[in-house]
N, C-alpha and C. Protein backbone atom coordinates (compact mmCIF):
# COMPACT_ATOMS: atom_id res chain seq x y z
N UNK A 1 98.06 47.23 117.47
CA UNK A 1 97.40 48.28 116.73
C UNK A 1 98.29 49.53 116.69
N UNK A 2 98.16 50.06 115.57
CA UNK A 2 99.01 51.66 115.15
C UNK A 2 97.91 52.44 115.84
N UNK A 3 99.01 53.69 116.26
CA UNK A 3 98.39 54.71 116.55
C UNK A 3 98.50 55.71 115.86
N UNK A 4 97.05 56.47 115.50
CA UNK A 4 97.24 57.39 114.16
C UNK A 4 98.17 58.44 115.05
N UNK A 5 98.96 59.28 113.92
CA UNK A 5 99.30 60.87 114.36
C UNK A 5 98.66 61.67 114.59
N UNK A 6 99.01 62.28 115.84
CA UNK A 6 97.92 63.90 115.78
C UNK A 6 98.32 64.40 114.64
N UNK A 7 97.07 64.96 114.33
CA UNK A 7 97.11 66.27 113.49
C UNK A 7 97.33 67.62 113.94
N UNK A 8 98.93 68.12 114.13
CA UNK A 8 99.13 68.81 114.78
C UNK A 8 98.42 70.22 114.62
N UNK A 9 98.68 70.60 112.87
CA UNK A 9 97.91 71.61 112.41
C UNK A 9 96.42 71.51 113.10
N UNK A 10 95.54 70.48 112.80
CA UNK A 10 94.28 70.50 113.31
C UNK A 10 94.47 70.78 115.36
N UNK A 11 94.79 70.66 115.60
CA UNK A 11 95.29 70.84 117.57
C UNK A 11 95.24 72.05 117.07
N UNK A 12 96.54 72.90 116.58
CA UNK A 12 96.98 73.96 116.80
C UNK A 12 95.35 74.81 116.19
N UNK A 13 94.84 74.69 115.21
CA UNK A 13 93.71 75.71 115.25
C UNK A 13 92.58 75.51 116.11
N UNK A 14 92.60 74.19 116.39
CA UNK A 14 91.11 74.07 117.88
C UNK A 14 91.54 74.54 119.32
N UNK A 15 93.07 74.75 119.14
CA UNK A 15 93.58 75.26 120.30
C UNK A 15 93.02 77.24 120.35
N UNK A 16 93.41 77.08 118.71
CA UNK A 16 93.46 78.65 118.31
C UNK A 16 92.32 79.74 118.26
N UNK A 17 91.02 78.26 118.48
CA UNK A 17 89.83 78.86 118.66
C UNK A 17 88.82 78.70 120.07
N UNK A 18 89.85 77.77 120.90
CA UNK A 18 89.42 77.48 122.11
C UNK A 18 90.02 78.84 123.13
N UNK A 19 90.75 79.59 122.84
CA UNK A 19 91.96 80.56 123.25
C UNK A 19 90.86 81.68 123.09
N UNK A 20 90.83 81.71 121.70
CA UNK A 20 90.56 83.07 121.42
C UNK A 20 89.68 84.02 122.41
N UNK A 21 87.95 83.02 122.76
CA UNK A 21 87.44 84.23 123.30
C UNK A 21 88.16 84.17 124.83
N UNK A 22 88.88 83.74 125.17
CA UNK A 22 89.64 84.06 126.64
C UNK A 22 90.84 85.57 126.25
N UNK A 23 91.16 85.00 125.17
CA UNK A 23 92.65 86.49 124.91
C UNK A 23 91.74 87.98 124.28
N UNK A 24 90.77 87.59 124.02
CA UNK A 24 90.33 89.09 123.24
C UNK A 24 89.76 89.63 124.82
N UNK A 25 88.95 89.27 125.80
CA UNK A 25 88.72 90.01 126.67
C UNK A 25 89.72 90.29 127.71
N UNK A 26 91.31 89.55 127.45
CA UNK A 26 92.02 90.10 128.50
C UNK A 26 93.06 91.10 127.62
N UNK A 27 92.60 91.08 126.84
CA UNK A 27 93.18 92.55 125.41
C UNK A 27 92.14 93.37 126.21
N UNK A 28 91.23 93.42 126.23
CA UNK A 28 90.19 94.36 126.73
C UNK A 28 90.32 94.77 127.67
N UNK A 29 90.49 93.94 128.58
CA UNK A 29 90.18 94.37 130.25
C UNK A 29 92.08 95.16 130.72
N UNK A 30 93.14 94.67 129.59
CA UNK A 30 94.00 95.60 129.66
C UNK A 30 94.04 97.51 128.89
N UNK A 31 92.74 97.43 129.04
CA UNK A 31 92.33 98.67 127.98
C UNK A 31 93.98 99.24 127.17
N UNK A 32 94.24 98.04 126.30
CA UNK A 32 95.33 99.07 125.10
C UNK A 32 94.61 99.44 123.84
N UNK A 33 94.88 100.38 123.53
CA UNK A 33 94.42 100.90 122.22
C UNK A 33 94.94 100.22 120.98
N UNK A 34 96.00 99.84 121.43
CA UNK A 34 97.30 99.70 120.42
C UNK A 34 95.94 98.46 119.60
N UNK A 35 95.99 97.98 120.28
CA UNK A 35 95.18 96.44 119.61
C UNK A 35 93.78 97.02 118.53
N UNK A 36 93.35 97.90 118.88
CA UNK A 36 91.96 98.64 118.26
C UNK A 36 92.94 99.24 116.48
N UNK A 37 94.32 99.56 116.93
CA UNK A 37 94.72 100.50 115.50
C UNK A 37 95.05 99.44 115.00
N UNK A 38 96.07 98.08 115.43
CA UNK A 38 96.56 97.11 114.19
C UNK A 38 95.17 96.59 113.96
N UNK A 39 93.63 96.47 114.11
CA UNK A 39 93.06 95.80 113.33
C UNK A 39 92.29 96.48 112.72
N UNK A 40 92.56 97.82 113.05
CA UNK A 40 91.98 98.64 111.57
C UNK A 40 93.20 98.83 110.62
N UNK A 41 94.78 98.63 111.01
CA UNK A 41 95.38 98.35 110.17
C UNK A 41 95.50 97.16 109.11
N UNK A 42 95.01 96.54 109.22
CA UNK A 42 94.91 95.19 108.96
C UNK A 42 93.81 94.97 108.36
N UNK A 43 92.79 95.20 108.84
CA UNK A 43 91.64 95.81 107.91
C UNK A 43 91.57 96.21 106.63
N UNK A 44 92.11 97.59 106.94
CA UNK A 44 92.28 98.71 105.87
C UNK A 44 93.39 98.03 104.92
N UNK A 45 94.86 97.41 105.45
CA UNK A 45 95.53 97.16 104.64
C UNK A 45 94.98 95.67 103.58
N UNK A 46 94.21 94.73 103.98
CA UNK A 46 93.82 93.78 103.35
C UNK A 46 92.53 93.94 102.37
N UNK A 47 91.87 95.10 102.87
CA UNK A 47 90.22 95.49 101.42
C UNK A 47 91.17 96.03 100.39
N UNK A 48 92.53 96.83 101.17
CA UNK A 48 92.98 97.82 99.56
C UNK A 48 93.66 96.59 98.70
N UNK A 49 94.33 95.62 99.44
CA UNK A 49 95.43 94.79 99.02
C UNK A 49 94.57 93.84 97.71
N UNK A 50 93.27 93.46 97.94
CA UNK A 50 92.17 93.01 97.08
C UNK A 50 91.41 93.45 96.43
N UNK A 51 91.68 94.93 96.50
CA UNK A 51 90.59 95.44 95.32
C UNK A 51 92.01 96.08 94.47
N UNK A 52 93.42 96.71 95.25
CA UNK A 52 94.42 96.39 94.03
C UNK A 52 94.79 95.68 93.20
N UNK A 53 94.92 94.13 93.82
CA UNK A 53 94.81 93.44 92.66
C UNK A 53 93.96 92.84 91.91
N UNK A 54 92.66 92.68 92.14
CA UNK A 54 91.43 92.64 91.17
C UNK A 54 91.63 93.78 90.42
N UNK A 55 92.14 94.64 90.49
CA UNK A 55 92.38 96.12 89.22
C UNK A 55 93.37 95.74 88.67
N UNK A 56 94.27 94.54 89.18
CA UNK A 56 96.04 94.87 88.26
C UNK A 56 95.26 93.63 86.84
N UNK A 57 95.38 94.32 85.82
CA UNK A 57 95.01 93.60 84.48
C UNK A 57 96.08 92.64 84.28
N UNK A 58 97.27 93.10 84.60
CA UNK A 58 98.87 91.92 83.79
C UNK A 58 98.61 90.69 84.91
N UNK A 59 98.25 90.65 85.89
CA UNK A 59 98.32 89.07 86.69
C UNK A 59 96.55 88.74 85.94
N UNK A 60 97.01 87.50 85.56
CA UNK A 60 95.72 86.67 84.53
C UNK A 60 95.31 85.50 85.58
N UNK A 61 95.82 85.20 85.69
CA UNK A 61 96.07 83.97 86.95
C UNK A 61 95.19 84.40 88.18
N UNK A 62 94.86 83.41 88.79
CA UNK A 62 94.31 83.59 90.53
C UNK A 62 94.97 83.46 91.29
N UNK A 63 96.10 82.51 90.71
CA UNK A 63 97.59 82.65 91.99
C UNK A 63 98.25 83.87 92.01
N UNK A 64 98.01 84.37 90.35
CA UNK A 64 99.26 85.90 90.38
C UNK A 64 97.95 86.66 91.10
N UNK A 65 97.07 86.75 91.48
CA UNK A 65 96.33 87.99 92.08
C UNK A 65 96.58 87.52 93.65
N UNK A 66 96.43 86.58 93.72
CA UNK A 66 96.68 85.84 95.64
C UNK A 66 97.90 86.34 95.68
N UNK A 67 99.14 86.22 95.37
CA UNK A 67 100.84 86.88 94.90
C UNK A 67 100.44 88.16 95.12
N UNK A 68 99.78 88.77 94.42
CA UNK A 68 100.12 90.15 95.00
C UNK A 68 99.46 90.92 95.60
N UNK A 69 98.07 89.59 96.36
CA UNK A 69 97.15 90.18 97.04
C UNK A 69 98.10 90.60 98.55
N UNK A 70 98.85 89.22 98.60
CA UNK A 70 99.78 89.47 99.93
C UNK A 70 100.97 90.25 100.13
N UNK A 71 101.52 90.32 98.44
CA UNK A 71 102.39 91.62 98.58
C UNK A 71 101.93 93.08 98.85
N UNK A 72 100.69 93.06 97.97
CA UNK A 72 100.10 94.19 98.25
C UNK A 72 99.95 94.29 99.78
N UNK A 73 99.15 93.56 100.67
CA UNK A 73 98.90 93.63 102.47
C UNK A 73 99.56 94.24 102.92
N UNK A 74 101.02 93.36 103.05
CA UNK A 74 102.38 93.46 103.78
C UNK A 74 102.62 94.63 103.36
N UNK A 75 103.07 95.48 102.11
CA UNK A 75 103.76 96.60 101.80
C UNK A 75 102.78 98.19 102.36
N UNK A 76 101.29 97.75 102.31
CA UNK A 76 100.89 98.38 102.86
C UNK A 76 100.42 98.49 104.28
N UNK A 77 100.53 97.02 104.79
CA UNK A 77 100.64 97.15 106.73
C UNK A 77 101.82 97.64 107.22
N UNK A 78 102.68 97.40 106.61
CA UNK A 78 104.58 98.19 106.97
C UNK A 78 103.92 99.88 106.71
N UNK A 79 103.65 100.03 105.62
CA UNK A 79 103.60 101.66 105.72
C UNK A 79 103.21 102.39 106.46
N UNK A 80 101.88 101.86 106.91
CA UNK A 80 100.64 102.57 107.97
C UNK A 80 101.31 102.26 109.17
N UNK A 81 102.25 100.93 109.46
CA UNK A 81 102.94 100.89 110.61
C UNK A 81 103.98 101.86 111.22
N UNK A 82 104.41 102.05 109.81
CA UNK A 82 105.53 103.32 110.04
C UNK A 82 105.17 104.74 110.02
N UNK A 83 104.05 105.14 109.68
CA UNK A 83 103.24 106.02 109.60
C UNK A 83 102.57 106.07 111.38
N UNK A 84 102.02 105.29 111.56
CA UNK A 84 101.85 104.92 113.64
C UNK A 84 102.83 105.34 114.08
N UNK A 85 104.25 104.93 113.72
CA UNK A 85 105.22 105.01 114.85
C UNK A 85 105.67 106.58 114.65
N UNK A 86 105.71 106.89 113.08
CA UNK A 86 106.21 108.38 113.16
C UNK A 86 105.04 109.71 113.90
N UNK A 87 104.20 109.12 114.07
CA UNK A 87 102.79 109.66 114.77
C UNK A 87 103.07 109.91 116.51
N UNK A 88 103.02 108.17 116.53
CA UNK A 88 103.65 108.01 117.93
C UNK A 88 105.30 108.91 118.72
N UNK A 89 105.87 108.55 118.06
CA UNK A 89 107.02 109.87 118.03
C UNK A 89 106.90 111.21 117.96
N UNK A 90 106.42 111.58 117.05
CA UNK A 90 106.04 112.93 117.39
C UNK A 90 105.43 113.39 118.42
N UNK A 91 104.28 112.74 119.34
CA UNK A 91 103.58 113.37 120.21
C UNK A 91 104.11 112.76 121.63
């Protein structure tokens, strides 16, 4: 008899959800802040990144709005990131 392949992808996310509630309370119990600002960065950068491109009229497509739903994210999680660090620097 063959033996099927793991499904590694499938492991790696039951791993990813067997993890999780163990790493969010030792995020916690290390009281960093840092973790509280990237997920309001991340947040904030992914509602604007989707309601920018539901406004951009020239992508017709659902792939060109997914395209620049994630360009949009990224260009705006880099900014607010660099915007943190020049924050962080200053004080």
């Amino acid at each position: 008899m063959k033996k099927k392949p793991i499904n590694r992808i499938g492991s790696s996310w039951l791993s990813l959800f067997l993890l999780m509630p163990v790493s969010l309370p030792a995020f916690a119990a290390a009281q960093s802040s840092w973790l509280i600002y990237l997920l309001a960065v991340m947040a904030l950068s992914l509602v604007a990144a989707v309601v920018l491109s539901l406004r951009n009229e020239k992508a017709e497509s659902v792939m060109g709005k997914l395209l620049l739903t994630g360009l949009y994210f990224w260009v705006l999680t880099f900014a607010q990131l660099i915007v943190l660090a020049l924050i962080y620097y200053m004080t």
